[in-house]
N, C-alpha and C. Protein backbone atom coordinates (compact mmCIF):
# COMPACT_ATOMS: atom_id res chain seq x y z
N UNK A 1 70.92 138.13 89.13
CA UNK A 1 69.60 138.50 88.61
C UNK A 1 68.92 139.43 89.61
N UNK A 2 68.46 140.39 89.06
CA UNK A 2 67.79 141.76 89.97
C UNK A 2 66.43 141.00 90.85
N UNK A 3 66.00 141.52 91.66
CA UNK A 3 64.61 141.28 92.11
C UNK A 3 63.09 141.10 90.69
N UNK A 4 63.50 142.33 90.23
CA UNK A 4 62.69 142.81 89.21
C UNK A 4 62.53 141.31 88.12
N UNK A 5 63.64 141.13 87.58
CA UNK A 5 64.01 139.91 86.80
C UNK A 5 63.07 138.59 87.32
N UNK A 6 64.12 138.47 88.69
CA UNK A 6 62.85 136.85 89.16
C UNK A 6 61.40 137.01 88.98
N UNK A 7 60.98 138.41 89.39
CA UNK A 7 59.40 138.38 89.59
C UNK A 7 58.66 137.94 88.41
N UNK A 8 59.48 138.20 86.87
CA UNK A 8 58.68 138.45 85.88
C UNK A 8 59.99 137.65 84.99
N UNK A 9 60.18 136.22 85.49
CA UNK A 9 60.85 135.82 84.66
C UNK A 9 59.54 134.51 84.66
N UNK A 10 59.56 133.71 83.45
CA UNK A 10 59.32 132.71 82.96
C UNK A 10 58.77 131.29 83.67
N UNK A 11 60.21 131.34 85.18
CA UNK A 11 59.44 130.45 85.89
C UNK A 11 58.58 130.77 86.79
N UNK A 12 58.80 132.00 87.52
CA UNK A 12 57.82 132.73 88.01
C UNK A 12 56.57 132.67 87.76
N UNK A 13 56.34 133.30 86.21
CA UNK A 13 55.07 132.70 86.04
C UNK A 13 54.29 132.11 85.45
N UNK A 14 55.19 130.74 85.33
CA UNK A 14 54.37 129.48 85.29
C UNK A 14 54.28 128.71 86.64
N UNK A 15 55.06 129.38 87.42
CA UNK A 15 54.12 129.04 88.98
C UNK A 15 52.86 129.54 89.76
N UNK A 16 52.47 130.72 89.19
CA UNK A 16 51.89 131.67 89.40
C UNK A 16 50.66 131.56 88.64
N UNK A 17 50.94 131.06 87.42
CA UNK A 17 49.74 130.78 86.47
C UNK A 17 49.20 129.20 87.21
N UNK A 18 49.99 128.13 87.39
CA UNK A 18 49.42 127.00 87.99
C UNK A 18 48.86 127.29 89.48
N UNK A 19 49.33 128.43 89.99
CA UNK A 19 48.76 128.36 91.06
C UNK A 19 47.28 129.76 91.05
N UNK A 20 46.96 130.69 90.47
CA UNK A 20 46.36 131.31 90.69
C UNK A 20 45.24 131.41 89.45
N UNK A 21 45.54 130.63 88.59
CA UNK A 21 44.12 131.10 87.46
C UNK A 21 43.70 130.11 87.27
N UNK A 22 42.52 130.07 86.71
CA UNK A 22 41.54 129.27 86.83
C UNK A 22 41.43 127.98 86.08
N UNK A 23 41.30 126.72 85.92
CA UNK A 23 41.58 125.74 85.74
C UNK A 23 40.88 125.22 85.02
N UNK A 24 39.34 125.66 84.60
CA UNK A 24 38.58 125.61 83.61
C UNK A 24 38.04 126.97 83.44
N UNK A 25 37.47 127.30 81.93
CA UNK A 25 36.78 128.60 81.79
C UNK A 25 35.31 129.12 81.92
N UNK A 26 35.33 130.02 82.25
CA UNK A 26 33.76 130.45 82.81
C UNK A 26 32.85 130.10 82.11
N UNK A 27 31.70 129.77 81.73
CA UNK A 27 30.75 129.50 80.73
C UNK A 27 29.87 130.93 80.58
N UNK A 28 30.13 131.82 79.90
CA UNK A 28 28.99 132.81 79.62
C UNK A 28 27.74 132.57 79.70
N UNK A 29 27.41 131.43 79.34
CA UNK A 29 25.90 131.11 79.83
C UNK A 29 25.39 130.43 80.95
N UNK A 30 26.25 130.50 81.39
CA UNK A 30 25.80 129.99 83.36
C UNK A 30 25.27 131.09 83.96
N UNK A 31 24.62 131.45 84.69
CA UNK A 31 23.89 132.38 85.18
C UNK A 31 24.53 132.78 86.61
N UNK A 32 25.37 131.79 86.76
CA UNK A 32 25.80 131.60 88.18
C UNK A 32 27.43 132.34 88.14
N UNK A 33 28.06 132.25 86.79
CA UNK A 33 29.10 132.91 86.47
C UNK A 33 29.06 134.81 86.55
N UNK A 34 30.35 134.77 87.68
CA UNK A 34 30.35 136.46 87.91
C UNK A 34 31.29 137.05 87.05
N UNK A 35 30.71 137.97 86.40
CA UNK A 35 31.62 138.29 85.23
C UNK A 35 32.36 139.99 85.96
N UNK A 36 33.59 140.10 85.04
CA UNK A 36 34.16 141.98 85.02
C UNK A 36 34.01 142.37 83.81
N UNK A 37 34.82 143.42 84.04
CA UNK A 37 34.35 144.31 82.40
C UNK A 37 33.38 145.27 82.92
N UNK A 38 32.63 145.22 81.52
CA UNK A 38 31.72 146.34 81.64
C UNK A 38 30.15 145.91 81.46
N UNK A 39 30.30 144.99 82.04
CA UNK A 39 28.97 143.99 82.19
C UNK A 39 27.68 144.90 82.42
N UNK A 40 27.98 146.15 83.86
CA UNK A 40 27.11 146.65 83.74
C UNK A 40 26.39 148.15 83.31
N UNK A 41 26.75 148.31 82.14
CA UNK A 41 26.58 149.13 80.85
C UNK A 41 25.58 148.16 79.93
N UNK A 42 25.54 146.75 79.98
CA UNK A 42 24.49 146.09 79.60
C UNK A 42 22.99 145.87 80.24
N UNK A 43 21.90 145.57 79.58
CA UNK A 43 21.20 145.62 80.07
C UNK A 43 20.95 144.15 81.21
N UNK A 44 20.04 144.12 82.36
CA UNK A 44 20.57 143.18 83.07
C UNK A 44 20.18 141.33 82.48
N UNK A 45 18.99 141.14 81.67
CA UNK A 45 19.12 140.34 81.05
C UNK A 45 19.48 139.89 79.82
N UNK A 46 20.71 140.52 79.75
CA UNK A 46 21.50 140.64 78.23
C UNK A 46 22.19 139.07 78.76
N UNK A 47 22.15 138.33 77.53
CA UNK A 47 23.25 136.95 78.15
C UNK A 47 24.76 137.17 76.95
N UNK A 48 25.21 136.98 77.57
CA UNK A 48 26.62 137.86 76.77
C UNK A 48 27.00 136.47 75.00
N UNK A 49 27.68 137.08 74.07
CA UNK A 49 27.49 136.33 73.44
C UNK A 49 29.24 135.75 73.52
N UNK A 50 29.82 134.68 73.41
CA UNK A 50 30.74 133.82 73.49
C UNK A 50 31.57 134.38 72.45
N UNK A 51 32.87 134.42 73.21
CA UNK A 51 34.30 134.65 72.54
C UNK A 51 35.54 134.54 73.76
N UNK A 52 36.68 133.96 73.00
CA UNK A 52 37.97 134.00 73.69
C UNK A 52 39.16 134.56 72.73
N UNK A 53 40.00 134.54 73.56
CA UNK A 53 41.77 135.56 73.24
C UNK A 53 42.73 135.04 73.67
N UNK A 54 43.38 134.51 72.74
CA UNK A 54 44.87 133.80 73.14
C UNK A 54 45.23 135.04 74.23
N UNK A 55 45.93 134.88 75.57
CA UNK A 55 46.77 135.49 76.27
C UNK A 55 47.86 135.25 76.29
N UNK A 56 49.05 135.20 75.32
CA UNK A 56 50.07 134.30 75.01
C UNK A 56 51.20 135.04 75.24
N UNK A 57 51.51 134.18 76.05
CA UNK A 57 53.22 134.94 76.74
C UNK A 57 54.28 134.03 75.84
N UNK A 58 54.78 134.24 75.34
CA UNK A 58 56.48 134.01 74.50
C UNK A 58 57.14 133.29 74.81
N UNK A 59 57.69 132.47 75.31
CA UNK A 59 58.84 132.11 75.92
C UNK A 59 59.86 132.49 75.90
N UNK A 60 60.49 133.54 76.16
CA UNK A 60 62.07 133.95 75.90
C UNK A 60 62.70 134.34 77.60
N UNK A 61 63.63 134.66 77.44
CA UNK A 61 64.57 134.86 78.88
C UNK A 61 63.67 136.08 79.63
N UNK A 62 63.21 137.18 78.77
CA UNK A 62 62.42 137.83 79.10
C UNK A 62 61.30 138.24 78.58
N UNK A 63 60.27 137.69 79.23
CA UNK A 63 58.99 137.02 78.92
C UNK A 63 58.55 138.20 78.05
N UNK A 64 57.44 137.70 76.79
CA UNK A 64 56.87 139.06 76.04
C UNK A 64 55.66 138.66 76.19
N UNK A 65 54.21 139.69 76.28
CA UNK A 65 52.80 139.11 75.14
C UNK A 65 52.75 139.18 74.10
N UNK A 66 52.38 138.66 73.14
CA UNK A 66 52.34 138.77 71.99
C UNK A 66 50.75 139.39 71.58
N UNK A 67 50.74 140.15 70.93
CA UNK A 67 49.57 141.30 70.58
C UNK A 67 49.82 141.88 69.12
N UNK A 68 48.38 141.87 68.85
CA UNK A 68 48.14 142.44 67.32
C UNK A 68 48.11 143.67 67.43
N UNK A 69 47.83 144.46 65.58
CA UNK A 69 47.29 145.90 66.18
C UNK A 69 46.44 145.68 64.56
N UNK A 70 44.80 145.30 65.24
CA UNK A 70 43.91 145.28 64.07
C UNK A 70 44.16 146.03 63.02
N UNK A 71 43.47 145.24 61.76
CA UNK A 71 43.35 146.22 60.40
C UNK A 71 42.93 147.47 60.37
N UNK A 72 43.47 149.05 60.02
CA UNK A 72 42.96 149.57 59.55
C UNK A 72 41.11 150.18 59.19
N UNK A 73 40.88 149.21 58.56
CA UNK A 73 39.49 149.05 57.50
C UNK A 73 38.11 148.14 58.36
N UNK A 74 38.69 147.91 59.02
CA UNK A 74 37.30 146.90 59.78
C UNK A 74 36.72 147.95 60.56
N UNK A 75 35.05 147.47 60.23
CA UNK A 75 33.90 148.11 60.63
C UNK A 75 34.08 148.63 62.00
N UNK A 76 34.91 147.55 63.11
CA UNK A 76 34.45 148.33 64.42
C UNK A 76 35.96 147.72 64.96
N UNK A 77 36.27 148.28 66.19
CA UNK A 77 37.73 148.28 66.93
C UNK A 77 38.66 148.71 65.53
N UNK A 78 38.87 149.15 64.31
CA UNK A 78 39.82 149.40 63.40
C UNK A 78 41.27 149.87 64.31
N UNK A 79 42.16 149.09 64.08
CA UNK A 79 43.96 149.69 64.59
C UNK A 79 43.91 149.93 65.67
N UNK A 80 42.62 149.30 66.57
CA UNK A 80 42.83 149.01 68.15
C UNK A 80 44.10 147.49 67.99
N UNK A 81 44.74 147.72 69.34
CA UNK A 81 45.54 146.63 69.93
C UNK A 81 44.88 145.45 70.42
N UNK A 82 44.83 144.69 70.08
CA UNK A 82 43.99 143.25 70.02
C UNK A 82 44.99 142.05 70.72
N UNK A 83 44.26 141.10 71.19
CA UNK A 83 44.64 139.77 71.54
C UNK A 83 44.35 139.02 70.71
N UNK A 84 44.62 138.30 69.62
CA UNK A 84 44.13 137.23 68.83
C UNK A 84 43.13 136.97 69.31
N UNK A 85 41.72 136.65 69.01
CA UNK A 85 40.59 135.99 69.39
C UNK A 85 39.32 136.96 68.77
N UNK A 86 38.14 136.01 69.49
CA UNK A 86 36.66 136.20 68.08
C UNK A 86 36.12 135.30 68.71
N UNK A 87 34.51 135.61 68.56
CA UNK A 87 33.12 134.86 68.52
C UNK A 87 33.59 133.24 68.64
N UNK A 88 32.77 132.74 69.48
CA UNK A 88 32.73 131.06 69.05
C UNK A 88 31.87 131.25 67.83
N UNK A 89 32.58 129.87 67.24
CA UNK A 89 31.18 129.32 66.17
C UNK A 89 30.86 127.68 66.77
N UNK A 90 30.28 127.62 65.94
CA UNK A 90 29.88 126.40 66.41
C UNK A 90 30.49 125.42 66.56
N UNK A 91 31.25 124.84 65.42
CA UNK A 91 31.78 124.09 65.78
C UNK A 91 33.42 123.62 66.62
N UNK A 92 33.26 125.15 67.24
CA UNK A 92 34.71 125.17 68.54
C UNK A 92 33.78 124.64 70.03
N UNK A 93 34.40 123.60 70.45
CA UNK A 93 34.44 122.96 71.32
C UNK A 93 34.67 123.11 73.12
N UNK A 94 35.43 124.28 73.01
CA UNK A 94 35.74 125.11 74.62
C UNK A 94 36.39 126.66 74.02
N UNK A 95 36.35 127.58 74.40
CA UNK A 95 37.48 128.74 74.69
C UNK A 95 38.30 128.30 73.93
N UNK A 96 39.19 127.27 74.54
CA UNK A 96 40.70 127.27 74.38
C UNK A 96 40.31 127.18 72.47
N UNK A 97 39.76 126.24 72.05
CA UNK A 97 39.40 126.08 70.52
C UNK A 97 39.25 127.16 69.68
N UNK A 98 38.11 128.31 70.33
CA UNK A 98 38.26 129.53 69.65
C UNK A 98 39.61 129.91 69.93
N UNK A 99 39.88 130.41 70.91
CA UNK A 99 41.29 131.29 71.02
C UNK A 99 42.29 130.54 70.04
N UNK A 100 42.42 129.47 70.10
CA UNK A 100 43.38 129.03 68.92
C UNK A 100 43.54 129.09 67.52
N UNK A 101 41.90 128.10 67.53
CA UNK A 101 41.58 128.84 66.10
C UNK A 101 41.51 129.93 65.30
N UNK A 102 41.24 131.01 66.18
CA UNK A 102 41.18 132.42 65.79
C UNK A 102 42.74 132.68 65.70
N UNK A 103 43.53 132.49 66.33
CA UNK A 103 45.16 132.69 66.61
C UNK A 103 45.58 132.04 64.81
N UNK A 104 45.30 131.29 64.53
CA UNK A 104 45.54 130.33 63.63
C UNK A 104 45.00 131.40 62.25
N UNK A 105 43.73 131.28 62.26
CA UNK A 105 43.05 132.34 61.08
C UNK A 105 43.67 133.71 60.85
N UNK A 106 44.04 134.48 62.18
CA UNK A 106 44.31 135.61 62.16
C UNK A 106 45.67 136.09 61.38
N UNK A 107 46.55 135.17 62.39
CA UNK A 107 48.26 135.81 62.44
C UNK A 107 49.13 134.28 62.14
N UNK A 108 48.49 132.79 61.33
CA UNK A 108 48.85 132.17 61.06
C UNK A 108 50.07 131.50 62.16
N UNK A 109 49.25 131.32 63.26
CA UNK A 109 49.99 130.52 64.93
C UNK A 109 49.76 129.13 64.76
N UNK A 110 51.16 128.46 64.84
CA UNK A 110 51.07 127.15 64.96
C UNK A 110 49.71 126.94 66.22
N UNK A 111 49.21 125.72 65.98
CA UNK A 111 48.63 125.26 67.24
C UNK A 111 49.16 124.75 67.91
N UNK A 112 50.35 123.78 67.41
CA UNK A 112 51.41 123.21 68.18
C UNK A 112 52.27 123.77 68.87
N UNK A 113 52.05 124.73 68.95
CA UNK A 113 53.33 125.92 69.70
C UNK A 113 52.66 126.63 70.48
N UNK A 114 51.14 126.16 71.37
CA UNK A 114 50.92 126.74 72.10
C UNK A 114 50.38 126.18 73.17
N UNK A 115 50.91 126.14 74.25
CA UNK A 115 50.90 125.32 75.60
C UNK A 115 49.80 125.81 76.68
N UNK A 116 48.08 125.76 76.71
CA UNK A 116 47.55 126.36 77.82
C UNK A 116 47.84 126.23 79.49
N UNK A 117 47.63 127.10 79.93
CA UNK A 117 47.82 127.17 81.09
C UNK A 117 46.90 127.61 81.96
N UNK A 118 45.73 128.39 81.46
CA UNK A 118 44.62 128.23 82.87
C UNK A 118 43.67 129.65 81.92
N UNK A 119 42.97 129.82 82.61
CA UNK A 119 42.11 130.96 82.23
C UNK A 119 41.57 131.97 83.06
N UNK A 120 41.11 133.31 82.79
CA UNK A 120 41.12 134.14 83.33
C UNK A 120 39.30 134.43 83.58
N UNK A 121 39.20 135.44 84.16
CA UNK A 121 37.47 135.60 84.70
C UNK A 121 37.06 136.60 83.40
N UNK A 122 35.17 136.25 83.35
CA UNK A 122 34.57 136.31 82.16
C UNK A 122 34.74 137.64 81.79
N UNK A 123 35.08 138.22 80.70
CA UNK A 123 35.33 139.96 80.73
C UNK A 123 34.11 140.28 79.65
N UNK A 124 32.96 140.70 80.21
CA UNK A 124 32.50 141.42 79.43
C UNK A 124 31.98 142.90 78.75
N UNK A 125 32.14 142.59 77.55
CA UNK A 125 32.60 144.36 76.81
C UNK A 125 30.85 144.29 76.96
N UNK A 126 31.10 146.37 76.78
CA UNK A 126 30.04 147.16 76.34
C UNK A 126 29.23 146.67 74.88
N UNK A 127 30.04 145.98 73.67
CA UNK A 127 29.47 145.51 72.80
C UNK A 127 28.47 144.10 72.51
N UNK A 128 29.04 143.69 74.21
CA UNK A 128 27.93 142.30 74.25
C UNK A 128 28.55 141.20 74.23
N UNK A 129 29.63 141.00 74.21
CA UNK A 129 30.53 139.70 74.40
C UNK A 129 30.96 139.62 76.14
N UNK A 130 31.15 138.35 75.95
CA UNK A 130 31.79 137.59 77.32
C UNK A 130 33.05 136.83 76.63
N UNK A 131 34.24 137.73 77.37
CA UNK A 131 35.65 137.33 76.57
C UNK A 131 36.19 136.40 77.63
N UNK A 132 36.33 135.21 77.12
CA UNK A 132 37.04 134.46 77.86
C UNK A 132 38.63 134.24 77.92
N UNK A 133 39.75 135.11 78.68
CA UNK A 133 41.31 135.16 78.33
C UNK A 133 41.74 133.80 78.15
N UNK A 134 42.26 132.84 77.24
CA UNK A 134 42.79 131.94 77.75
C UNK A 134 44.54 132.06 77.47
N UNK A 135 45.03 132.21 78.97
CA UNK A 135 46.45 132.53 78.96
C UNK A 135 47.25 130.53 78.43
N UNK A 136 48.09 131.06 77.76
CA UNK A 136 49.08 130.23 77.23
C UNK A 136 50.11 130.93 76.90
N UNK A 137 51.20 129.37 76.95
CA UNK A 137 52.64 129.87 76.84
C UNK A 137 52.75 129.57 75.20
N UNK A 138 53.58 130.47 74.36
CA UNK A 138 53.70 130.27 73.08
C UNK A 138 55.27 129.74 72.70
N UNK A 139 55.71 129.29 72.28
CA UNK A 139 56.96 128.72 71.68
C UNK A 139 57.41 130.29 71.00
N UNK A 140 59.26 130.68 71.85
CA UNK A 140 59.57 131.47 70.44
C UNK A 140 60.41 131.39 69.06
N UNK A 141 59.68 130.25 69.11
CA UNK A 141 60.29 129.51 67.41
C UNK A 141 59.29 129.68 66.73
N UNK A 142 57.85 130.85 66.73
CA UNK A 142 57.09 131.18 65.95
C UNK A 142 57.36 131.42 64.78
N UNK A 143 56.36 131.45 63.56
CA UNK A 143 56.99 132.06 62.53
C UNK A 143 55.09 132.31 61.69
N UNK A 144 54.68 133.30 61.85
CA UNK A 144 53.74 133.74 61.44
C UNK A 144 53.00 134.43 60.25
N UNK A 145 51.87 133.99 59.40
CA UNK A 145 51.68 134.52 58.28
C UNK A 145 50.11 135.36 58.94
N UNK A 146 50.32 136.72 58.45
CA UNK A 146 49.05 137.40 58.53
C UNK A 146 47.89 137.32 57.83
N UNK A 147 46.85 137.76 58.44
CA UNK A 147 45.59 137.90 57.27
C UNK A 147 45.29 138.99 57.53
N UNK A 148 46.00 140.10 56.00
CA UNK A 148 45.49 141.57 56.26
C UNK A 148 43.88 141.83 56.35
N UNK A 149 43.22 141.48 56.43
CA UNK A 149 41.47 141.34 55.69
C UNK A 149 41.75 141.58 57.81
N UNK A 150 42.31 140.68 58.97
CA UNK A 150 42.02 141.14 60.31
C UNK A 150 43.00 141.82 60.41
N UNK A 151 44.56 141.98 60.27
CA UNK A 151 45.74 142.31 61.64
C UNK A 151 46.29 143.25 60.58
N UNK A 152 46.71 143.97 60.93
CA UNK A 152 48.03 144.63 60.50
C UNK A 152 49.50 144.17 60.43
N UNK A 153 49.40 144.31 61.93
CA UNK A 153 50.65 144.07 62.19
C UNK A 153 50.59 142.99 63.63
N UNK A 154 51.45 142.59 63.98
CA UNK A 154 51.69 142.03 65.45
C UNK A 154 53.23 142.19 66.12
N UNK A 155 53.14 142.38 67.25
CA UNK A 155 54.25 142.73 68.37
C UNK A 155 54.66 142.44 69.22
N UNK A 156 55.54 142.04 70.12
CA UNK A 156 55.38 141.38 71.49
C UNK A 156 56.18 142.75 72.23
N UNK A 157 55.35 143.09 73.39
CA UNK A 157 55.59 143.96 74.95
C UNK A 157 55.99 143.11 75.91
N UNK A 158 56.84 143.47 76.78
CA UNK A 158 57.30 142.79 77.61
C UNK A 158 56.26 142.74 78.69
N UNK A 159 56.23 141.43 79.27
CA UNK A 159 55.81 141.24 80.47
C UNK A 159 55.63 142.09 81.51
N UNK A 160 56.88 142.36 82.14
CA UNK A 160 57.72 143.28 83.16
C UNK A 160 56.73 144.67 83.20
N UNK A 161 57.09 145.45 81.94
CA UNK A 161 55.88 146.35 81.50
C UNK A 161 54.42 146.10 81.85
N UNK A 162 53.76 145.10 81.40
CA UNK A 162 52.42 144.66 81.68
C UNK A 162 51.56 144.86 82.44
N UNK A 163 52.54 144.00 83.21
CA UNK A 163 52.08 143.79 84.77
C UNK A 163 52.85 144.75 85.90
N UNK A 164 53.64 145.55 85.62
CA UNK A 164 53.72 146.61 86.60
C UNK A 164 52.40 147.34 86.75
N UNK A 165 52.20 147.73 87.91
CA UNK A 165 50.59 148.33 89.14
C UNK A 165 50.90 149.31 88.43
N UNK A 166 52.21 150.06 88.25
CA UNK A 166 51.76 151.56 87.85
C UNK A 166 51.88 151.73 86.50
N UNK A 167 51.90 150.78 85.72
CA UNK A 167 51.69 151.16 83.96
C UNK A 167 50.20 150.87 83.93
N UNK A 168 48.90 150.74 84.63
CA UNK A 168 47.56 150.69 84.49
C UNK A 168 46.62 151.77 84.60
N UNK A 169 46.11 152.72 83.75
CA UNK A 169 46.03 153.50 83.69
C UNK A 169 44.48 153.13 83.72
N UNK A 170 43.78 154.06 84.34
CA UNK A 170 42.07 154.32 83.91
C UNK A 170 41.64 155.73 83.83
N UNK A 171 41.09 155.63 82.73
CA UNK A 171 40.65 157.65 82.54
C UNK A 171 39.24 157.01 81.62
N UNK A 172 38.59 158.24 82.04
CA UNK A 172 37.08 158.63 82.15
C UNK A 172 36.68 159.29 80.60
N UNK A 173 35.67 158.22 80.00
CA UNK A 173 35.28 159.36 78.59
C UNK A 173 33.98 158.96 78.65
N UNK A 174 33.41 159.69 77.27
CA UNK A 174 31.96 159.98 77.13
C UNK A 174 31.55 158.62 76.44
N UNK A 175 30.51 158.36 76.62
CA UNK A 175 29.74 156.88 76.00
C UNK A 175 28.30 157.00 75.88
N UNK A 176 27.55 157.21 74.84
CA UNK A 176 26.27 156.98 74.67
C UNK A 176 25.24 157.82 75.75
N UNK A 177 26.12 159.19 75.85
CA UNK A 177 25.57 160.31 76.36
C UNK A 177 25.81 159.71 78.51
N UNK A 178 26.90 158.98 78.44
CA UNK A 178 26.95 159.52 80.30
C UNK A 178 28.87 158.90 80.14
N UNK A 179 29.44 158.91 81.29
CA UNK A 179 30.55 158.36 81.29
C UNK A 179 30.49 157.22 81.37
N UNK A 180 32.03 156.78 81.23
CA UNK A 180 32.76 155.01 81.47
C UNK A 180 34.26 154.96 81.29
N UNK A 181 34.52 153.92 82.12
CA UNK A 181 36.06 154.20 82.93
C UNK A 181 36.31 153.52 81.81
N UNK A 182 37.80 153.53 81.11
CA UNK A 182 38.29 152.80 80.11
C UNK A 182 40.18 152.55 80.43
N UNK A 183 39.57 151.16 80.58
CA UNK A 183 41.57 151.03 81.13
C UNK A 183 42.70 151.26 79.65
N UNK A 184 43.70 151.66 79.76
CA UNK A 184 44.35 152.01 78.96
C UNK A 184 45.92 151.91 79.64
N UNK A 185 47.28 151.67 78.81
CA UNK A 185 48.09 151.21 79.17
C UNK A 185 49.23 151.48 77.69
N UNK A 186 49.72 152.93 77.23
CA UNK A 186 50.42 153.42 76.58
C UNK A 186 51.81 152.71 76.55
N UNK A 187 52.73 152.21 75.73
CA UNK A 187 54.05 151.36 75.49
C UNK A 187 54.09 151.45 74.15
N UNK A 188 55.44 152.84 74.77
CA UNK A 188 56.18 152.81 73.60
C UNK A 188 54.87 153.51 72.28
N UNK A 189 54.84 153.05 71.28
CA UNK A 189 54.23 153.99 70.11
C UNK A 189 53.02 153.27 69.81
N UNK A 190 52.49 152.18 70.71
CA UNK A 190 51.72 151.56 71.01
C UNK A 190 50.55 152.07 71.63
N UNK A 191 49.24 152.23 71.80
CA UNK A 191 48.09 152.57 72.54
C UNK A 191 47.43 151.31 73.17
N UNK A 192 47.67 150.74 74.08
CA UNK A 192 46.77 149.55 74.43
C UNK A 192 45.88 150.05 75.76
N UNK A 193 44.42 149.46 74.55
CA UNK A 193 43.44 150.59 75.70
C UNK A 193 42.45 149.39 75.87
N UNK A 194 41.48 150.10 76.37
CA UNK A 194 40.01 149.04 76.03
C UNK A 194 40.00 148.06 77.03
N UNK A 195 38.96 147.06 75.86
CA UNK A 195 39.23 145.06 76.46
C UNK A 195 41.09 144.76 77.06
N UNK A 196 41.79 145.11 75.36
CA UNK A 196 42.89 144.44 75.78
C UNK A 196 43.45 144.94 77.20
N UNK A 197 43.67 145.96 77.69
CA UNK A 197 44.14 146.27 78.52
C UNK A 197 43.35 145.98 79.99
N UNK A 198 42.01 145.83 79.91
CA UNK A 198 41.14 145.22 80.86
C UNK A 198 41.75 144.01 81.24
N UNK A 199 41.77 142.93 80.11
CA UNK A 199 42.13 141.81 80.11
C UNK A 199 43.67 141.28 81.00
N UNK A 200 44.88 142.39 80.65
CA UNK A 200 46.10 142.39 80.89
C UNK A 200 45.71 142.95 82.31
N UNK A 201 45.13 143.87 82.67
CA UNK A 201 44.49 144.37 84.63
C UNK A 201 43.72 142.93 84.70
N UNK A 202 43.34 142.28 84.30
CA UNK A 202 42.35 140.87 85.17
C UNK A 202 43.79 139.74 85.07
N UNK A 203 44.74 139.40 83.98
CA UNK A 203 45.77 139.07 84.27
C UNK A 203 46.67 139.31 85.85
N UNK A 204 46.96 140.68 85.53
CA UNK A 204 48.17 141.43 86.68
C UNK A 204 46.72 141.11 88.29
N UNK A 205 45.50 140.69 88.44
CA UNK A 205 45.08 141.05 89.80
C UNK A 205 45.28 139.91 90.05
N UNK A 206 44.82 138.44 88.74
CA UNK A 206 45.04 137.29 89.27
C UNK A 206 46.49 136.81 89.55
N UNK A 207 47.67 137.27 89.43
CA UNK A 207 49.04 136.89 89.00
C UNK A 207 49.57 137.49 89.97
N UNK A 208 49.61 138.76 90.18
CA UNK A 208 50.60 139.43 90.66
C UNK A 208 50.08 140.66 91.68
N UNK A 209 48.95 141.03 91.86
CA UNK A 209 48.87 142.44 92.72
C UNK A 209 48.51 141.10 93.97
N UNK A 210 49.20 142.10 94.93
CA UNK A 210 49.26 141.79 96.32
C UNK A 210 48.36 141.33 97.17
């Protein structure tokens, strides 16, 4: 097995996940919680509004994420690359509940086939959310039904890809008349830009950069 292989094989990192991410999830409404993203593009007493995203790695010999690529037709992010996940409602109970539930509604994910493993720091978008990652391992004995009304389609990228330092790209565009850095991370015929790719850079700093 190459170097490359161990780093970004399976047990790797589920050692890596028990040892470096976070063990409960941030509360968006703690005041005391330091958030990334693009927090400050908000105004400073904006309190971010609650949502999480399955971060779900695959289980196979060589690890995948598994990632949507939104509908078409929806009002806002349309045929952006997505992580399963959405707004709490009320009656979800932690993160991990939305991220599942939403996993469940979206792309028809067992709940039983998904093993958490820790969570990542609060990411909040320019649109006003505080995204909470919650990374889990997924079973690949999936077998998934869509809901075109959210997803299109869904895909799994390899790991290896992911989290390599030099597939992280940041380039500079226009926003509401000044700039903003926007991480982005091209694979294959794929565009993964935005949150998701924010999310996958707050992954790769807690996991793996040096």
């Amino acid at each position: 097995m190459t170097l490359l292989a161990e780093t970004f094989s399976l047990e790797d990192f589920r050692a890596r996940a028990a040892e470096r991410l976070l063990p409960a999830p941030p509360d968006p409404d703690d005041p005391e919680t330091v958030p990334i993203g693009e927090h400050f593009l908000l105004p400073p007493d904006k309190i971010p509004r609650a949502a999480a995203v399955l971060v779900g790695l695959v289980a196979r010999e060589e690890p995948q994420m598994l990632l949507t690529l939104r509908a078409r037709h929806l009002p806002v992010h349309a045929g952006q690359v997505a992580f399963p996940g959405g707004k709490r409602e009320p009656d979800d109970a932690s993160p991990l509940a939305t991220a599942i539930r939403e996993a469940q509604e979206e792309i028809g994910l067992d709940p039983a086939l998904v093993t958490p493993l820790g969570y990542l720091d609060l990411y909040v978008t320019n649109s006003g959310f505080g995204v909470v990652g919650v990374v889990a391992e997924i079973d690949p004995s999936y077998r998934l039904t869509l809901d075109p009304n959210e997803v299109e389609d869904v895909f799994e990228a390899p790991l290896a890809f992911l989290m390599n330092a030099e597939n992280h790209k940041v380039e500079t565009r226009e926003w509401r008349g000044g700039l903003r850095e926007v991480h982005l991370m091209p694979w294959e015929n794929r565009n993964i830009w935005g949150v998701t790719a924010g999310v996958l850079k707050n992954l790769y700093d807690r996991l793996y950069a040096p």
